[in-house]
Protein backbone atom coordinates (compact mmCIF):
# COMPACT_ATOMS: atom_id res chain seq x y z
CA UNK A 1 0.28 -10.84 -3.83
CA UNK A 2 3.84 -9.53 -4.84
CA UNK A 3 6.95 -9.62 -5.01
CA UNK A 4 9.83 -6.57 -4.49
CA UNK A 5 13.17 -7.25 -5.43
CA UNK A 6 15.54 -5.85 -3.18
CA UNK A 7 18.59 -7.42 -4.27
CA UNK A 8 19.36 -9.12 -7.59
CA UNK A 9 23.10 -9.35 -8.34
CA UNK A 10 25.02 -12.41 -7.26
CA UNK A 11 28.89 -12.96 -5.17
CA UNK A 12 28.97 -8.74 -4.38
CA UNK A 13 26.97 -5.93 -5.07
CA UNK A 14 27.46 -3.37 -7.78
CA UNK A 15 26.11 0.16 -8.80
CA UNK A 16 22.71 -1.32 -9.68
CA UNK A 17 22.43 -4.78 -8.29
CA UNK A 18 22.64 -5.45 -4.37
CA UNK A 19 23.06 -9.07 -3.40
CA UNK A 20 20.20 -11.22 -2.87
CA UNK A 21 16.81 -10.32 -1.06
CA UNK A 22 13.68 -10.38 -2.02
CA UNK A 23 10.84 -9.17 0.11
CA UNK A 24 7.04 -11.35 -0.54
CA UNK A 25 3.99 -9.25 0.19
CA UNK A 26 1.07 -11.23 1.63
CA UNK A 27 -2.08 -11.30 0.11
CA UNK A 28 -3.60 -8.96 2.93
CA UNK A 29 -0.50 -7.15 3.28
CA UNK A 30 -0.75 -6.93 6.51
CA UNK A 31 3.21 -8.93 6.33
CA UNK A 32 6.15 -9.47 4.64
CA UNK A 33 8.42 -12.33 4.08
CA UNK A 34 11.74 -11.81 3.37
CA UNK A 35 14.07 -14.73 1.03
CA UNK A 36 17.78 -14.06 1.62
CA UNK A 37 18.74 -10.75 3.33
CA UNK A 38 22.56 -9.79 1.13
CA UNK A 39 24.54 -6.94 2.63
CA UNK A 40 22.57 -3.62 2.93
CA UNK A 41 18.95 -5.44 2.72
CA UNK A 42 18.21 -3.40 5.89
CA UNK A 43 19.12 0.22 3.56
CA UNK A 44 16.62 -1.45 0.65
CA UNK A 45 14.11 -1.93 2.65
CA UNK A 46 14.25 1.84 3.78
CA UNK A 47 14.71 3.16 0.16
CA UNK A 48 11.71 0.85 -1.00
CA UNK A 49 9.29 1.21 1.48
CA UNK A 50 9.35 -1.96 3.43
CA UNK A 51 8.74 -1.83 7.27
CA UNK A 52 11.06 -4.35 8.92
CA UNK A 53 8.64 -4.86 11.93
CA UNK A 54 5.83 -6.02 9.96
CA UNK A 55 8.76 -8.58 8.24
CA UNK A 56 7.44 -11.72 10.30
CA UNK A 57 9.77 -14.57 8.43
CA UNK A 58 12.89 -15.08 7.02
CA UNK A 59 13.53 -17.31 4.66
CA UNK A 60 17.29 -17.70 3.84
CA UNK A 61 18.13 -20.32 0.71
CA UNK A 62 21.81 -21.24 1.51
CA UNK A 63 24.28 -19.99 3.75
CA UNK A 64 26.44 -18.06 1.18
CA UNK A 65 27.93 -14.37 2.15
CA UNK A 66 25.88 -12.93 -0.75
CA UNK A 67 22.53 -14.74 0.86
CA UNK A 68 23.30 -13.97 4.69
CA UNK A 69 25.69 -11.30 5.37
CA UNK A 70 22.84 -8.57 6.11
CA UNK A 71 21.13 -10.68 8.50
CA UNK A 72 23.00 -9.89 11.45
CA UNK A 73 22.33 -6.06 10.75
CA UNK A 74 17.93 -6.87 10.36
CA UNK A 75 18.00 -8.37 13.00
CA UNK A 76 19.97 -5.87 15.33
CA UNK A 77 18.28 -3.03 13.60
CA UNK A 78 14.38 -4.50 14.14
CA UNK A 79 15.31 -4.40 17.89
CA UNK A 80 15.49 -0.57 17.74
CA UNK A 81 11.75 -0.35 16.30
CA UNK A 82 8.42 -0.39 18.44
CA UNK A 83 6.63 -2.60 18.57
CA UNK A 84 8.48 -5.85 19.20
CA UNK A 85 6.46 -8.05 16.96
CA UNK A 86 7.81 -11.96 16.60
CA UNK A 87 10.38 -12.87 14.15
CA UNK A 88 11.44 -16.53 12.74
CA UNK A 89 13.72 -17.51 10.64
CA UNK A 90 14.09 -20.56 8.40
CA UNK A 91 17.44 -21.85 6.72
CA UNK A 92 20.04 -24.73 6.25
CA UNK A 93 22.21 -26.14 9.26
CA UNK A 94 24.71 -23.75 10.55
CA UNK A 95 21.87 -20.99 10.34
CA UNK A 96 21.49 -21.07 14.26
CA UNK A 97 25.04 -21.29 15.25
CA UNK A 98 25.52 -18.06 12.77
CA UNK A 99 22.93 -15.87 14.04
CA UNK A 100 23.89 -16.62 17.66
CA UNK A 101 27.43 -16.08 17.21
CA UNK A 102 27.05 -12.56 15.51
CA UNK A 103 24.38 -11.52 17.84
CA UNK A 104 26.56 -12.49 20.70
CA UNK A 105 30.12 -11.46 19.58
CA UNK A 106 28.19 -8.01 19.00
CA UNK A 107 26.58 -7.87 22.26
CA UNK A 108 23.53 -6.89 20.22
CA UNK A 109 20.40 -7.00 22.29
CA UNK A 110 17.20 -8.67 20.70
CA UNK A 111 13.99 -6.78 22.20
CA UNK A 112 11.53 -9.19 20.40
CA UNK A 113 10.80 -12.62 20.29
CA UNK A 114 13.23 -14.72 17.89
CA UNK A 115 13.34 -18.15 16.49
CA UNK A 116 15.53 -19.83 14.36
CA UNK A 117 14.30 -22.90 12.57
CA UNK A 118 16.94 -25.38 10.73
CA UNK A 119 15.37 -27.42 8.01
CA UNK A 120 15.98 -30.80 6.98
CA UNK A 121 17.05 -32.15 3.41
CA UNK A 122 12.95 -31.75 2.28
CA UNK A 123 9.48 -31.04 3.74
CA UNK A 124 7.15 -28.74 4.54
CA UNK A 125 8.21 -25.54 6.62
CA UNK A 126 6.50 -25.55 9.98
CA UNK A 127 4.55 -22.15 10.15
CA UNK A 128 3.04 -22.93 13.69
CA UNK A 129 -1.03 -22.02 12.99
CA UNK A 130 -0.94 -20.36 10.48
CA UNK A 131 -3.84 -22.46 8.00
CA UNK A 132 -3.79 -19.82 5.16
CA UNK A 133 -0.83 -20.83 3.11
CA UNK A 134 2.16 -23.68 2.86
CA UNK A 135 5.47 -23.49 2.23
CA UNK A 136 7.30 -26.92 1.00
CA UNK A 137 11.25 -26.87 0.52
CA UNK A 138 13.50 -28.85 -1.38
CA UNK A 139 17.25 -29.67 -1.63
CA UNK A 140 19.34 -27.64 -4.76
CA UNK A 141 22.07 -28.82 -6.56
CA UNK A 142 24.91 -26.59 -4.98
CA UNK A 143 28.45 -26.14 -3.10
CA UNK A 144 26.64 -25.84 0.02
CA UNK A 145 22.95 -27.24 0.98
CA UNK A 146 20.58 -24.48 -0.99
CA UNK A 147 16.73 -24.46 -1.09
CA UNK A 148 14.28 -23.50 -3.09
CA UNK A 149 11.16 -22.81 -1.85
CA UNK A 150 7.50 -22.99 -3.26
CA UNK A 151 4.58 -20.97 -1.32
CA UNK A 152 0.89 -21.96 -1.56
CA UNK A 153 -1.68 -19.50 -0.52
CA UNK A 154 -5.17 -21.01 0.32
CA UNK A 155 -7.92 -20.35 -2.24
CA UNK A 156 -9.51 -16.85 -1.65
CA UNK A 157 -13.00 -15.95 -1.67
CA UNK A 158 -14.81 -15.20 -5.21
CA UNK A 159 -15.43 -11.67 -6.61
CA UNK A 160 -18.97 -10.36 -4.78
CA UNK A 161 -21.19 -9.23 -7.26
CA UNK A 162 -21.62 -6.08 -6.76
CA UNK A 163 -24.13 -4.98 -9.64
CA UNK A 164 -26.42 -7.93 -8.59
CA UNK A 165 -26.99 -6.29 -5.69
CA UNK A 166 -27.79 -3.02 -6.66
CA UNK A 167 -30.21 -4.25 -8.71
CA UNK A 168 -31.67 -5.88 -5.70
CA UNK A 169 -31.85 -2.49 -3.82
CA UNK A 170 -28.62 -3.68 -1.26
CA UNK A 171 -26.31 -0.81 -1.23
CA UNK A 172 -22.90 -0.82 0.61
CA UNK A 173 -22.32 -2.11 3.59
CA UNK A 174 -21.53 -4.44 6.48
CA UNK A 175 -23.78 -6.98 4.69
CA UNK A 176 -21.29 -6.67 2.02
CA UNK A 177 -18.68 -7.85 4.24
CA UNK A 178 -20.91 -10.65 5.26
CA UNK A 179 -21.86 -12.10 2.06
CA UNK A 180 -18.23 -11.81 1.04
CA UNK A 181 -17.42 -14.15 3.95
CA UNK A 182 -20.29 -17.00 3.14
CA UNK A 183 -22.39 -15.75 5.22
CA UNK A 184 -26.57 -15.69 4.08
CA UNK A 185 -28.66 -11.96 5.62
CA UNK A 186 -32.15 -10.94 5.72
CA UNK A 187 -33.57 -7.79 4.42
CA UNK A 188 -35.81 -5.69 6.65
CA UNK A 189 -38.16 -6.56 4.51
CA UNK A 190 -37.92 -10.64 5.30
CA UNK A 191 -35.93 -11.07 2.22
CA UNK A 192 -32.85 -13.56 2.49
CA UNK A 193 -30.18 -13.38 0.78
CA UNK A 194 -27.70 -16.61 -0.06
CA UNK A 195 -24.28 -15.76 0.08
CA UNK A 196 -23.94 -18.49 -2.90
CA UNK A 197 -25.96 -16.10 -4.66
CA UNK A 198 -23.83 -12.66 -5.15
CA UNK A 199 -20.20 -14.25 -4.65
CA UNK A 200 -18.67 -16.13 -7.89
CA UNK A 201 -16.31 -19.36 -7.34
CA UNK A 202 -13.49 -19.21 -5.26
CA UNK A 203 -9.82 -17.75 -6.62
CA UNK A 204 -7.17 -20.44 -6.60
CA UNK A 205 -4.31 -18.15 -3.95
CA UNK A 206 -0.98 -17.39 -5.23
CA UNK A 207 1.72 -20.45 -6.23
CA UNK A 208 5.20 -18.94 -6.20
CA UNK A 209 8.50 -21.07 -6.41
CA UNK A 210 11.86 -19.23 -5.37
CA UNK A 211 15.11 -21.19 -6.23
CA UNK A 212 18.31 -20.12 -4.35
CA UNK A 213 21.29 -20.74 -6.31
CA UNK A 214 21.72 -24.15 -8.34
CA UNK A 215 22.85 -25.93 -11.26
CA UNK A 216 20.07 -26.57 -13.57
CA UNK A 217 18.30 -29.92 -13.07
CA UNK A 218 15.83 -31.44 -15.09
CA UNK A 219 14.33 -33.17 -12.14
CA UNK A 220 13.58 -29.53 -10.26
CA UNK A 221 11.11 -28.85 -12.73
CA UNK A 222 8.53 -31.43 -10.57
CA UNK A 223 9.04 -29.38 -7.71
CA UNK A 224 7.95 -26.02 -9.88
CA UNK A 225 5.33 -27.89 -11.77
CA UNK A 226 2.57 -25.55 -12.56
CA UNK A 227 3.44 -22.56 -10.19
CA UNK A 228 1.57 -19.12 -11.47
CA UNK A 229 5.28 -17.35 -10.99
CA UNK A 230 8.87 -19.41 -10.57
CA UNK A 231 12.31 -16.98 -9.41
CA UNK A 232 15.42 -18.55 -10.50
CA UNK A 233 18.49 -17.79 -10.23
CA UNK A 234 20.54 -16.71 -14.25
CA UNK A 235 24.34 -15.81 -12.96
CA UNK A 236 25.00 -16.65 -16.58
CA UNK A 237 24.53 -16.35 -20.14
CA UNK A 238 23.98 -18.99 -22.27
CA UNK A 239 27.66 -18.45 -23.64
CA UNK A 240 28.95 -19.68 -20.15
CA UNK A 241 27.48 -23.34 -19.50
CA UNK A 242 30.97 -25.13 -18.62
CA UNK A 243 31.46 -21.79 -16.15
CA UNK A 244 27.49 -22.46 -14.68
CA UNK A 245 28.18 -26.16 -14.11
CA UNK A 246 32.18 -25.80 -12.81
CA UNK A 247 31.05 -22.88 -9.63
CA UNK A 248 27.14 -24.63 -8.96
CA UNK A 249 25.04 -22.10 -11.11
CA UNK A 250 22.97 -21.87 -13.95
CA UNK A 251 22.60 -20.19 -17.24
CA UNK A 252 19.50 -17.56 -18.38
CA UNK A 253 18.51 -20.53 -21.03
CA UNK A 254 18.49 -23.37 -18.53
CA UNK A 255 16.70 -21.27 -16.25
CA UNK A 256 13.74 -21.06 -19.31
CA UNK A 257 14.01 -24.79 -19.77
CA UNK A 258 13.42 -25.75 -16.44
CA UNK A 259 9.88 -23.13 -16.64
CA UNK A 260 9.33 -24.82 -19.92
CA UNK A 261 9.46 -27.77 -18.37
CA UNK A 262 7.83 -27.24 -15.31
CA UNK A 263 4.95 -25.45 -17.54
CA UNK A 264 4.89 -22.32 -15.25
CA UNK A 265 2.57 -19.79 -15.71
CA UNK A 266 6.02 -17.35 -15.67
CA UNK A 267 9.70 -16.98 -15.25
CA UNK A 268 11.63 -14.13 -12.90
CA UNK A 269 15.05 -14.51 -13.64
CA UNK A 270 17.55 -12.95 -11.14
CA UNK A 271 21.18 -13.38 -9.31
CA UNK A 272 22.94 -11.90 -12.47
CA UNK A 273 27.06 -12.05 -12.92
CA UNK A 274 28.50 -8.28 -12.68
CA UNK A 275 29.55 -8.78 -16.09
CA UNK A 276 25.95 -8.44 -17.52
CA UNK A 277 25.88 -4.46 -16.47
CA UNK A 278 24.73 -2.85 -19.86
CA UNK A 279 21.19 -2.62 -20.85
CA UNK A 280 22.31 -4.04 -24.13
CA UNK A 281 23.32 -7.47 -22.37
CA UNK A 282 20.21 -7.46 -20.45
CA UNK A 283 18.59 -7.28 -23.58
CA UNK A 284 20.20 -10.30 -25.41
CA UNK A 285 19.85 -12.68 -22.44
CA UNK A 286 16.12 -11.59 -21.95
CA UNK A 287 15.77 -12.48 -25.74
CA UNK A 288 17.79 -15.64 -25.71
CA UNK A 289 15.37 -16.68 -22.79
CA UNK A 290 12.44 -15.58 -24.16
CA UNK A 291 13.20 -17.62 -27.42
CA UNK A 292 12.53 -20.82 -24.77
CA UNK A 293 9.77 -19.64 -22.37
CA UNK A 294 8.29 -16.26 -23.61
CA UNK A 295 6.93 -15.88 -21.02
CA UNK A 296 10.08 -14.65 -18.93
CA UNK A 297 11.31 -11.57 -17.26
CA UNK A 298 14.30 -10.30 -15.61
CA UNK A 299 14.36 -8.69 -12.13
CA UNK A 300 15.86 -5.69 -11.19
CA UNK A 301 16.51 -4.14 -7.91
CA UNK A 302 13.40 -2.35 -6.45
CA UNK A 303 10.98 -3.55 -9.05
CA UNK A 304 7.83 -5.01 -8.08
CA UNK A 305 6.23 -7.84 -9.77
CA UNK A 306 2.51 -9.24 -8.78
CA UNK A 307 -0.18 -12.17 -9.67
């Protein structure tokens, strides 16, 4: 599993910060999710390697220019590429009526199957069949409905042992493949060989939480409880609490109390204020932060972060 960060500034882009996007890798990468999709997601995803046909959901927080205002553009531009593989995407109300009006005042022409799912105030998203991971929602504290959402991949299977094995005269293989899956063989020779036997214990999958853009509440920190990596948004420095509560944001420190609190396993801070643009104020609100959750890092457009 990872995570690219496409976009990481907040309100409008700059020099080194686009606006909001985020692309999640799944675990067999055979995927992508995208949260938010900020002006020029569609050139990020070109510069950083992302192919926007194998992007199967969107995910969008709140309804914000900074969140939304490359959507239109994806979703136009995914109708050029071959093949036309299914798209859905998730969001607050109004999300429907503003794809369909920008698709339509365009007279763009969608070549592939689209959906566009409104959510409610809480839940669970519905993902249809897929049984290999949830995604649960939950109502921010902003000017406009905002999200965040928390992802759950299902446990994956234990490390094969491959030594053991060898040692038992099995080299490589589609019985590899076999016992990786639970499945017991036989040898030629009659031997039979347990699955239970060569694979250790299942792998607990991937627990992300990605906040769009809030004030900091105490009571979020249930929803993030335990999560291996939590994203939330720092448009400010801890000098600038009065500004984070006034415009419905929060602060790099109240970002690493709500992880403290939440006893995540660690803390992506992103959506920073223009006025952070030197590395040496990167560096003080990384180190204020750190000073609550060490464990804490800050995003930055086209890095990568996994689990």
């Amino acid at each position: 599993m990872c995570l690219t960060f496409l976009g990481t500034g907040s309100g409008t882009p700059t020099r080194t910060r686009n606006t909001a996007a985020t692309i999640y890798a799944r675990p067999d990468r055979s995927e992508f999710w995208l949260f938010d999709c900020g002006e020029a997601t569609q050139h990020q995803m070109l510069r950083h390697g992302i192919n926007m046909n194998k992007v199967s959901r969107v995910f969008i927080t709140h309804m914000h220019g900074d969140h939304t205002f490359g959507l239109p553009g994806f979703i136009s531009s995914r109708a050029f590429r071959t093949p036309g593989d299914p798209l859905t995407i998730y969001g607050p109300p109004g999300i429907a009526e503003f794809v369909s009006v920008t698709l339509n005042t365009s007279a763009s022409h969608i070549r592939y199957p689209l959906e566009v799912v409104e959510l409610d105030h809480a839940g669970e998203v519905p993902l249809g069949r897929d049984d290999t991971v949830t995604v649960r929602y939950t109502t921010l504290d902003h000017g406009v409905q905002s999200y965040a959402y928390r992802i759950t991949e299902a446990d994956q299977p234990g490390e094969l042992q491959v030594d053991k094995l060898i040692d038992h005269g099995v080299q490589p293989g589609p019985c590899y493949g076999q016992l990786k899956r639970g499945e017991d063989i036989t040898l030629d020779n009659g031997t039979v060989l347990r699955s239970a036997d060569f694979v250790g214990p299942p792998q607990s999958g991937p627990d992300i939480v990605l906040f769009g853009d809030t004030r900091f509440v105490p009571g979020h920190a249930d929803f993030a409880a335990g999560a291996d990596l939590m994203v939330h948004e720092a448009t400010y420095g801890p000098e600038y609490p009065d500004k984070a509560q006034k415009y419905f944001h929060s602060t790099t420190t109240q970002a690493a109390e709500l992880a403290r609190q939440a006893g995540v396993k660690k803390l992506v801070l992103t959506h920073f204020s223009a006025r952070y643009d030197t590395d040496e104020k990167l560096a003080e609100l990384l180190a204020g932060a750190q000073a609550i959750f060490p464990h804490t890092v800050l995003a930055a457009d086209g890095a990568t972060i996994g689990l």
